[in-house]
C-alpha atoms as a PDB file:
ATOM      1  CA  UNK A   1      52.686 118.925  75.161  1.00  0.00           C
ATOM      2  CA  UNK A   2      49.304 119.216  76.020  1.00  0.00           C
ATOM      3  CA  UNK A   3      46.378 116.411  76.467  1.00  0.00           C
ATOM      4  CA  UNK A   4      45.137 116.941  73.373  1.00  0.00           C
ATOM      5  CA  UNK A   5      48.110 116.606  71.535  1.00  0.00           C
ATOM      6  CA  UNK A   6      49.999 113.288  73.185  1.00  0.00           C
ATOM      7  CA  UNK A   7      48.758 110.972  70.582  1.00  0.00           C
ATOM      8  CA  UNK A   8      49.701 113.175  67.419  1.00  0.00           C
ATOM      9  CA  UNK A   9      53.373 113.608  69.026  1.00  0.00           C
ATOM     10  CA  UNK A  10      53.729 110.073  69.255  1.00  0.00           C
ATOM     11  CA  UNK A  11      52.326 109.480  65.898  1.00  0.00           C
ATOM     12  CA  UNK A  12      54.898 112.076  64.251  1.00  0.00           C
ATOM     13  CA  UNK A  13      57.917 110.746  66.263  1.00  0.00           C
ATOM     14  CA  UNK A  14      57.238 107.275  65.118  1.00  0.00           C
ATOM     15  CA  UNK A  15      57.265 108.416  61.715  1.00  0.00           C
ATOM     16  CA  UNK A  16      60.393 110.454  62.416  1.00  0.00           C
ATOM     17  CA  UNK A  17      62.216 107.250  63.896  1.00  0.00           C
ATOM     18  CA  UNK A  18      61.150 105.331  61.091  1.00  0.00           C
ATOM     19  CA  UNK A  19      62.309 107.480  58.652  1.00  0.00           C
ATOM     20  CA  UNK A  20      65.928 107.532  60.335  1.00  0.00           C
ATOM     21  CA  UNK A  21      65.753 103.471  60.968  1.00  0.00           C
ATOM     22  CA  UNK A  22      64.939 102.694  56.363  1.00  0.00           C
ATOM     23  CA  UNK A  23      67.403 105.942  55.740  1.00  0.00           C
ATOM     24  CA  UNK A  24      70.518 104.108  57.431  1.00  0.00           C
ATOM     25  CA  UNK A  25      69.178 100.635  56.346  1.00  0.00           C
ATOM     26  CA  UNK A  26      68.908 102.146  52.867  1.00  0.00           C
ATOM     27  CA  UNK A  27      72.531 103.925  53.462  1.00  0.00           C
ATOM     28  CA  UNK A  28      70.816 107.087  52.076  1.00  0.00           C
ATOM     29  CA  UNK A  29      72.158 110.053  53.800  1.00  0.00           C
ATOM     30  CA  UNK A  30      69.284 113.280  54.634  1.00  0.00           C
ATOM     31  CA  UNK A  31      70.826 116.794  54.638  1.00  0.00           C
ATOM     32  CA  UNK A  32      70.465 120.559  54.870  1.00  0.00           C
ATOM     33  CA  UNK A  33      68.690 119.997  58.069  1.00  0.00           C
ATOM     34  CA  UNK A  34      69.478 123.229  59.978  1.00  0.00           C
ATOM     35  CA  UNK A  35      66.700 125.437  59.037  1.00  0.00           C
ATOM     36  CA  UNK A  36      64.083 122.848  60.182  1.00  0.00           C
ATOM     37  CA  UNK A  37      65.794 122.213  63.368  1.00  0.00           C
ATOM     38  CA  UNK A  38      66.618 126.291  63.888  1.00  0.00           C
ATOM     39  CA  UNK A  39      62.571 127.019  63.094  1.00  0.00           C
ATOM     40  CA  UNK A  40      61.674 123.559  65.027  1.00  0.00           C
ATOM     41  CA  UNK A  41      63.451 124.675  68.353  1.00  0.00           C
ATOM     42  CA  UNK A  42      62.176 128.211  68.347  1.00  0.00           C
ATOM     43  CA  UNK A  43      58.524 126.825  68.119  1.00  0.00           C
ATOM     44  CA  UNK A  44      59.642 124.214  70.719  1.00  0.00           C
ATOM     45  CA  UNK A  45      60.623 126.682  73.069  1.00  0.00           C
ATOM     46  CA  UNK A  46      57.688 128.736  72.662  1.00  0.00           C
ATOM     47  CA  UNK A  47      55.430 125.854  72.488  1.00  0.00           C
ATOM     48  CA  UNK A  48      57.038 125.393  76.136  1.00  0.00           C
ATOM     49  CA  UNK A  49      57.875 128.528  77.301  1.00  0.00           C
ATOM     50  CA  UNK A  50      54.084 129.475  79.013  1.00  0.00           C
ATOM     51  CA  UNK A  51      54.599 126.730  81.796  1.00  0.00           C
ATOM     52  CA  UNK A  52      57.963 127.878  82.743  1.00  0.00           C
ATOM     53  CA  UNK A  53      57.870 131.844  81.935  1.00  0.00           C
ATOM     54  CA  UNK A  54      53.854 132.230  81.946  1.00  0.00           C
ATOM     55  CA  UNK A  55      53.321 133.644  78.127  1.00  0.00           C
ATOM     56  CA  UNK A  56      50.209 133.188  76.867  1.00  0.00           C
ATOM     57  CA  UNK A  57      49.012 129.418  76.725  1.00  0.00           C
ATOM     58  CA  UNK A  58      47.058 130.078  73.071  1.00  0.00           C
ATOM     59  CA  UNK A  59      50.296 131.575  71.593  1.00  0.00           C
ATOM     60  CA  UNK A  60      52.310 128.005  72.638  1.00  0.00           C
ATOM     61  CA  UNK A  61      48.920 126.028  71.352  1.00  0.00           C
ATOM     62  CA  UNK A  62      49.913 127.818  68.127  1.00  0.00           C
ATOM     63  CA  UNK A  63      53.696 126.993  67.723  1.00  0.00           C
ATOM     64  CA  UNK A  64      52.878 123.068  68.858  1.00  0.00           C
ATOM     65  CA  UNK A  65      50.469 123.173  65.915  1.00  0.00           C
ATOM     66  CA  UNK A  66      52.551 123.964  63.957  1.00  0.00           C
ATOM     67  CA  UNK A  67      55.660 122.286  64.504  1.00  0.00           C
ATOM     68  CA  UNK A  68      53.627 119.637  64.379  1.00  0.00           C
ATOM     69  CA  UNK A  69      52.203 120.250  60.971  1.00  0.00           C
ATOM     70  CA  UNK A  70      56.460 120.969  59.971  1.00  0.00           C
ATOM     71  CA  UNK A  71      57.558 117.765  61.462  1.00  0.00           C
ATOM     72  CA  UNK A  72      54.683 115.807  59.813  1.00  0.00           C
ATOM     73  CA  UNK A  73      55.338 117.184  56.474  1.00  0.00           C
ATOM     74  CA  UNK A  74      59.369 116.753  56.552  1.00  0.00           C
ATOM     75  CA  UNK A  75      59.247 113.440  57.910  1.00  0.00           C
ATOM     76  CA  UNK A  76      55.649 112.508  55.496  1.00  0.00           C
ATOM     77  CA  UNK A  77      57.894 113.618  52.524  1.00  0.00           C
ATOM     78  CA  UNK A  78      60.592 112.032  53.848  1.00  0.00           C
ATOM     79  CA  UNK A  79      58.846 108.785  53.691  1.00  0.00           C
ATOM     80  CA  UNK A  80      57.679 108.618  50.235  1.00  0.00           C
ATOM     81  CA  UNK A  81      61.263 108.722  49.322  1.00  0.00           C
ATOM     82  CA  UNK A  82      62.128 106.548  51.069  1.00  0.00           C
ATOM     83  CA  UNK A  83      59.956 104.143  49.789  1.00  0.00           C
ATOM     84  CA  UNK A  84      60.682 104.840  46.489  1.00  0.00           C
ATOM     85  CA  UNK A  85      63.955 103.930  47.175  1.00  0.00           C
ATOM     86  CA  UNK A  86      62.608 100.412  48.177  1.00  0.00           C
ATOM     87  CA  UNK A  87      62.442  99.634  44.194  1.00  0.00           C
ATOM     88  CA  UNK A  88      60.415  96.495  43.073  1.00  0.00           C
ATOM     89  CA  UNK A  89      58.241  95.873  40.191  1.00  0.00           C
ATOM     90  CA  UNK A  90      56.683  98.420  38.615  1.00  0.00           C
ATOM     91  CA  UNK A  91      52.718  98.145  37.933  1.00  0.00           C
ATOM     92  CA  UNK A  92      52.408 100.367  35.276  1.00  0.00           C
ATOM     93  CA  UNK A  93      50.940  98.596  32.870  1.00  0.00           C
ATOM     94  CA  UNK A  94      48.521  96.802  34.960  1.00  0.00           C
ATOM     95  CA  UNK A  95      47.116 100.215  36.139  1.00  0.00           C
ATOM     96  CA  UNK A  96      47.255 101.832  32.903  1.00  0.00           C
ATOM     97  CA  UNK A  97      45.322  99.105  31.684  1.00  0.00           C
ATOM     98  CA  UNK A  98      42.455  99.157  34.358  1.00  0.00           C
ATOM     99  CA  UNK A  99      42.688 103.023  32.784  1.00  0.00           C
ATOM    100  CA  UNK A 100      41.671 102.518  29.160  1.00  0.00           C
ATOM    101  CA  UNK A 101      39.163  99.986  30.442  1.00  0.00           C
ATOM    102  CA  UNK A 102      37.666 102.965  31.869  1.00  0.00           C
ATOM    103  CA  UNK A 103      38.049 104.612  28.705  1.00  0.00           C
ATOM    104  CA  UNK A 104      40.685 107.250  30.256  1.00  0.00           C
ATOM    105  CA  UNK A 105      43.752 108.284  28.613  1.00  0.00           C
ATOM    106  CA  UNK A 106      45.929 110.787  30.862  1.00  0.00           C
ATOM    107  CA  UNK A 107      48.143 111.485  27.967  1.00  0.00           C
ATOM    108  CA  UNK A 108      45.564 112.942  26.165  1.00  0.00           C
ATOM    109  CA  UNK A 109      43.990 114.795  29.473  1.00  0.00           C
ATOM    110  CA  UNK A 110      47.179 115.859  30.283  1.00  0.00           C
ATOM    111  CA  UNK A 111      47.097 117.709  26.531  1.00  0.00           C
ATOM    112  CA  UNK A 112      43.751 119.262  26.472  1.00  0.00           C
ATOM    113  CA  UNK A 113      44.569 120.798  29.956  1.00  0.00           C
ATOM    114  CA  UNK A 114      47.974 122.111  28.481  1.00  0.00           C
ATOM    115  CA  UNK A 115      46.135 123.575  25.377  1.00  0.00           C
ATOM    116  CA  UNK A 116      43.574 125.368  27.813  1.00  0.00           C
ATOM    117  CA  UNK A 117      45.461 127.854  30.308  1.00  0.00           C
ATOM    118  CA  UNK A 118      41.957 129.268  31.453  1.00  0.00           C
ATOM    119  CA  UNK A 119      40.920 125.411  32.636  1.00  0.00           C
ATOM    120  CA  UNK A 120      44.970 124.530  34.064  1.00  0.00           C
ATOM    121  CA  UNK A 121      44.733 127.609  36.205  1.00  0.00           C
ATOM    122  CA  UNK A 122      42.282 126.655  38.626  1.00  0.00           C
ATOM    123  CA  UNK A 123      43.774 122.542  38.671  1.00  0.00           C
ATOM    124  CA  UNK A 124      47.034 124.480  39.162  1.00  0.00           C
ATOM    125  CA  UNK A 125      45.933 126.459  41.715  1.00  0.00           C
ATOM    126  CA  UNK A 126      43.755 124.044  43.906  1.00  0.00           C
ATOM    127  CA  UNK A 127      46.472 121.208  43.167  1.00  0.00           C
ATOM    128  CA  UNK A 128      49.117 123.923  45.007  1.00  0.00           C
ATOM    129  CA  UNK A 129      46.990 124.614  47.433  1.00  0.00           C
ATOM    130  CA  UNK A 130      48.343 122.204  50.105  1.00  0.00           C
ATOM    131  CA  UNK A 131      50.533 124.762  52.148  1.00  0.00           C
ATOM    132  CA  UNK A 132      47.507 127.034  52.103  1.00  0.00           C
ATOM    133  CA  UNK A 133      45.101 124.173  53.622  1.00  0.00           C
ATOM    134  CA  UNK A 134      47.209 122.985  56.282  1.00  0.00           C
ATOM    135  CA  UNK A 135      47.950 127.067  56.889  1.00  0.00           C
ATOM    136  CA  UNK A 136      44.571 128.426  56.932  1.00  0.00           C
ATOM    137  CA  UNK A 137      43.444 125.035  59.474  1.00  0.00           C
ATOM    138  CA  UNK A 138      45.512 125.478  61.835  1.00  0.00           C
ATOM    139  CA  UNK A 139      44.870 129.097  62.500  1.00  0.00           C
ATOM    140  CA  UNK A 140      41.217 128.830  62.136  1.00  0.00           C
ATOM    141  CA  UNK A 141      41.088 125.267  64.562  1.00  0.00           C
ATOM    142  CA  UNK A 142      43.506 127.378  67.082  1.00  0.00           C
ATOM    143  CA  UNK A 143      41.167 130.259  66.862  1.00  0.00           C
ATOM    144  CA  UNK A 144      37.979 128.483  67.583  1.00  0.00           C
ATOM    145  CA  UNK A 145      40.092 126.743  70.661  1.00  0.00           C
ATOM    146  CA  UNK A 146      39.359 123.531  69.019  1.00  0.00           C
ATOM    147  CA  UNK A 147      42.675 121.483  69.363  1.00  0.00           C
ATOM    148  CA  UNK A 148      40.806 118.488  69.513  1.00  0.00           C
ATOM    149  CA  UNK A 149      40.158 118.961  65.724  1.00  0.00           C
ATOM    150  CA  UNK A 150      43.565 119.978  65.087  1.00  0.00           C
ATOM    151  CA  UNK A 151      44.527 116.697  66.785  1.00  0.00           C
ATOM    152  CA  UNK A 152      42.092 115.236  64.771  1.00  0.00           C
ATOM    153  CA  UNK A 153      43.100 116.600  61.322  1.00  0.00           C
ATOM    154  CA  UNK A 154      46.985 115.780  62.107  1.00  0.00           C
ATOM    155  CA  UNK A 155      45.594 112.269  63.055  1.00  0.00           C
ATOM    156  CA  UNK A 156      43.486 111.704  60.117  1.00  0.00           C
ATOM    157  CA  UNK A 157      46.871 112.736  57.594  1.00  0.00           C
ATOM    158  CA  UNK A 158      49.458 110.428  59.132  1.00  0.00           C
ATOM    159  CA  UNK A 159      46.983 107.980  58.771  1.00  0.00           C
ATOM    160  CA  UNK A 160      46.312 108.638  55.241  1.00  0.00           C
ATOM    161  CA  UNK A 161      49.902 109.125  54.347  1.00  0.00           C
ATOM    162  CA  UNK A 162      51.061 105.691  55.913  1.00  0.00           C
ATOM    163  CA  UNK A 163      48.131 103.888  54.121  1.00  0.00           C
ATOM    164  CA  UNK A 164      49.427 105.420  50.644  1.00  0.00           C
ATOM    165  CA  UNK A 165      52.836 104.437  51.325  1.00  0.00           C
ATOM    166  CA  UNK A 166      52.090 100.928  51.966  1.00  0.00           C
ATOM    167  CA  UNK A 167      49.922 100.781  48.935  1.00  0.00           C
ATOM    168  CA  UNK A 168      53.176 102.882  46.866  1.00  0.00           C
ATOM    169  CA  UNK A 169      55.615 100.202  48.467  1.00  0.00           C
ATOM    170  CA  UNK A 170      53.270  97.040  46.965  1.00  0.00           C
ATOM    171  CA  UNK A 171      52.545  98.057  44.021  1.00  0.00           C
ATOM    172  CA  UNK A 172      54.982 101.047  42.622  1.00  0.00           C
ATOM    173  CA  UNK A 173      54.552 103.003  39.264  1.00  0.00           C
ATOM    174  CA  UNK A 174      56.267 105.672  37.304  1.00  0.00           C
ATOM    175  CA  UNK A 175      52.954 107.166  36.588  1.00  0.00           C
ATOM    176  CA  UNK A 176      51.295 107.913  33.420  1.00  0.00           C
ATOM    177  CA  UNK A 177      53.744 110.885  32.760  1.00  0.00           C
ATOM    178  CA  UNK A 178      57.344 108.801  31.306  1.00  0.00           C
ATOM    179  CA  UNK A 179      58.419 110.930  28.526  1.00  0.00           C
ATOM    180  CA  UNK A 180      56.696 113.976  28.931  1.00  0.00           C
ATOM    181  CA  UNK A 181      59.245 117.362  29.876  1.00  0.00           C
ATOM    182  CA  UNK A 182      57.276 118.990  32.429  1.00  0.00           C
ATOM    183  CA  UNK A 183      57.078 116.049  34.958  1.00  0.00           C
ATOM    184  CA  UNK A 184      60.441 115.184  34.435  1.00  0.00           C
ATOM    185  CA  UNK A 185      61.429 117.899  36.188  1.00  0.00           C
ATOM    186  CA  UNK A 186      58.796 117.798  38.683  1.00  0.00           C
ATOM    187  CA  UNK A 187      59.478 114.366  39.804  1.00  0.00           C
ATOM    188  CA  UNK A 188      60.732 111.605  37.667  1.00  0.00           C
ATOM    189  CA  UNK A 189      64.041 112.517  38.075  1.00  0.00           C
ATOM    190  CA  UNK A 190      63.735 111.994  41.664  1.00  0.00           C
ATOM    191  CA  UNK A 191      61.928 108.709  41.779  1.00  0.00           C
ATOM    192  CA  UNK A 192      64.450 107.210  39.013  1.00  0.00           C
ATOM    193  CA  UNK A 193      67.590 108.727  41.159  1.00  0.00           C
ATOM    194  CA  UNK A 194      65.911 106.544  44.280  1.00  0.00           C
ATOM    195  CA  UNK A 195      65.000 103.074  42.447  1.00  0.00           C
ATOM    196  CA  UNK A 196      68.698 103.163  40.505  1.00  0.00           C
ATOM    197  CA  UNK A 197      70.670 104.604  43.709  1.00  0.00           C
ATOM    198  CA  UNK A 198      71.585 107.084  41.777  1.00  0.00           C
ATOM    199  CA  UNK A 199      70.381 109.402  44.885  1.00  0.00           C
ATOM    200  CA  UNK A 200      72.268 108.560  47.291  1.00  0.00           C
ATOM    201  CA  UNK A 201      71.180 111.707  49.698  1.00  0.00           C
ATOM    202  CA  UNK A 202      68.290 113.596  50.059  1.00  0.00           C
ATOM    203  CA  UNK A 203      68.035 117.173  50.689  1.00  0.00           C
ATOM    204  CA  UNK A 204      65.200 118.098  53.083  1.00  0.00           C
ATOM    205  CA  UNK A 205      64.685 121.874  51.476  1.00  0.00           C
ATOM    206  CA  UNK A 206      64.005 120.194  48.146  1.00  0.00           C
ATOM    207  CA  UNK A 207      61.863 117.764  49.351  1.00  0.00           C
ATOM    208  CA  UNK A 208      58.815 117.066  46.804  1.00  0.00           C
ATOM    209  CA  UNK A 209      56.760 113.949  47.488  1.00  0.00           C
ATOM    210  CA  UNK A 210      57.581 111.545  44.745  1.00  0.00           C
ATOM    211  CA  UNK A 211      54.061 109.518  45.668  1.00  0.00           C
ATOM    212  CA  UNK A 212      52.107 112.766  44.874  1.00  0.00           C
ATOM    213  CA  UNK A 213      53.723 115.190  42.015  1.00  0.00           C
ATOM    214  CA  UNK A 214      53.240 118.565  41.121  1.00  0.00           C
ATOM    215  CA  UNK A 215      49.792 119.394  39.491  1.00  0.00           C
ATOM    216  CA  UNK A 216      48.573 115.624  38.929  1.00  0.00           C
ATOM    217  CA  UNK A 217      50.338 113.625  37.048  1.00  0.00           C
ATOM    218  CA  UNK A 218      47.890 110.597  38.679  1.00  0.00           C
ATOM    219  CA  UNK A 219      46.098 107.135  36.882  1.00  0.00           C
ATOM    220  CA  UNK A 220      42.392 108.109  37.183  1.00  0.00           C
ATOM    221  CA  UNK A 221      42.105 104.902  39.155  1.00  0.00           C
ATOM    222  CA  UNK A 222      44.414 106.651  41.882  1.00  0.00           C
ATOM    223  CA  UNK A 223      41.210 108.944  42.376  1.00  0.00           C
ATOM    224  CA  UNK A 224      39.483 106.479  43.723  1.00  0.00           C
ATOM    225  CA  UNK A 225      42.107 104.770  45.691  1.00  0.00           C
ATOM    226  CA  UNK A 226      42.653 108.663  47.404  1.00  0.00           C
ATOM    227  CA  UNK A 227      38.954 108.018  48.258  1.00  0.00           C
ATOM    228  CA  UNK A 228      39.071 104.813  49.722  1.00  0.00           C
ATOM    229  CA  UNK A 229      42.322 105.737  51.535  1.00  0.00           C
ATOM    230  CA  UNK A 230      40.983 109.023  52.969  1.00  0.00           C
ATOM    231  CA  UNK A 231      37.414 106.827  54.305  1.00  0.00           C
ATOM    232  CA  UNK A 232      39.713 104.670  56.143  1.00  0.00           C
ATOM    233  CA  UNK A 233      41.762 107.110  57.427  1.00  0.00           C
ATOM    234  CA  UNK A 234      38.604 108.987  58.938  1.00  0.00           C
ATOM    235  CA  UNK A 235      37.375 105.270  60.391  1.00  0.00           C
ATOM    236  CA  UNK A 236      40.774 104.624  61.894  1.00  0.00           C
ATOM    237  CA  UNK A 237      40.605 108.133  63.390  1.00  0.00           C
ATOM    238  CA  UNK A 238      36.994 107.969  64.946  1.00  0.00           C
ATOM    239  CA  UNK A 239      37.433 104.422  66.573  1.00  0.00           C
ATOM    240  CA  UNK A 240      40.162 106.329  68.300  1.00  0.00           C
ATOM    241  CA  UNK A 241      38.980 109.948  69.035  1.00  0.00           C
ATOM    242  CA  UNK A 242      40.824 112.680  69.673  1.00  0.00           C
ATOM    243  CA  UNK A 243      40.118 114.346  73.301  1.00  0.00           C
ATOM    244  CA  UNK A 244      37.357 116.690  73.380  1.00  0.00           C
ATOM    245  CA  UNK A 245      37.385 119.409  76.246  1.00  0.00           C
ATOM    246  CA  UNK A 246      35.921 119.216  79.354  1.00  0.00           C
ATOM    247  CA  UNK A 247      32.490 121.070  79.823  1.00  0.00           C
ATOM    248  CA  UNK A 248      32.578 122.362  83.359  1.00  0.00           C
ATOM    249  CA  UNK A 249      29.609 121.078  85.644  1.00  0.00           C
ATOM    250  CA  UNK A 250      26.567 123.263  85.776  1.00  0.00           C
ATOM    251  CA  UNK A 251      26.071 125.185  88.930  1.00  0.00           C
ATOM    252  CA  UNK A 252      22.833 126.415  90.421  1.00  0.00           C
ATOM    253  CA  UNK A 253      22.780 129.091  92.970  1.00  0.00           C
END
């Protein structure tokens, strides 16, 4: 554990804990946990291993990275169900509503994007691209030595992903999508498993994100909550900076 990287540890273990403290209040049980763990303590021990066998330090800034990013995503995930599973009213119509005030209608979005493959593909494809993001970040931060930023990135998500929980766990919908195959399979049955206890355990190698489903499936108004969420979570961030490195003194001789 470097510097750099304290704060973001404690952030993901706190999520971690959390997650274990509303699964057994919840009595939902989490399995299938062994390849996270296996892949988890192999990072671990190389994140470790330059101290105590003197490999190279920007190889173990790698695997911390990214067992960071891993336990952030499992436990992130983790948390949406979780909440799900907290029930409540639902708020459909109230946001469906603020919709057509708008003059939006995701049903009939959802069809013109269905009846054009050439203008799905790209939504598709940049809706997917999550895995690819967090990927392509952490190798470019750790190449450019700037684990601050990767600190700062990591910092900025939790953030965001707490904030959207809250906000799922106040006011919880089904989303626009009820009735219609393809998100049915992409999420409803999840979320409807959770609120009904009729998913009693969650498997951590099919883990989704019920808050955020596959290609969309969003109220247009939960564009701009994403934008009000993600400003906050870049003010919470800055007040609290990440650790920038040291510049060495300058010398004159």
């Amino acid at each position: 554990m470097s510097g750099v990287s304290t704060r973001v540890w404690i952030l993901v273990l706190l999520l971690s804990l959390c997650d274990i403290m509303w699964a057994a209040a919840r009595s939902i049980t989490v399995s299938d946990w062994w390849p996270v763990i296996v892949v988890g303590a192999a990072l671990l021990g190389i994140a470790i291993g330059h101290r105590r066998f003197g490999m190279s330090p920007r190889l173990a800034a790698l695997a911390e990275w990214t067992l960071l990013w891993i336990i952030f995503s499992v436990s992130g995930a983790l948390l949406t169900y979780l909440a799900a599973a907290s029930g409540g009213q639902l708020y459909d119509a109230n946001i469906a509503a603020i919709d057509a005030d708008l003059g939006f209608d995701a049903r009939a979005w959802f069809a013109v994007v269905n009846a054009h493959p050439l203008l799905r593909l790209p939504l598709t494809l940049a809706y997917n691209s999550l895995t690819a993001q967090i990927v392509f970040s952490v190798l470019w931060l750790w190449f450019l030595g700037w684990q601050h930023r990767n600190a700062e990135l990591l910092t900025n998500v939790t953030v965001g992903l707490l904030l959207t929980t809250a906000v799922f766990c106040l006011y919880p919908t089904l989303g626009p999508c009820v009735g219609v195959p393809d998100f049915s399979d992409a999420y409803l049955q999840d979320l409807m498993g959770l609120r009904n206890g009729s998913l009693p355990s969650i498997d951590v190698m099919v883990l989704k994100g019920v808050i955020v489903p596959s290609e969309g499936g969003h109220y247009l108004v939960d564009v701009a909550g994403g934008l009000v969420i993600g400003g906050l979570a870049i003010v919470a961030t800055r007040v609290l900076p990440s650790r920038e490195p040291t510049l060495a003194p300058a010398t004159t001789g």
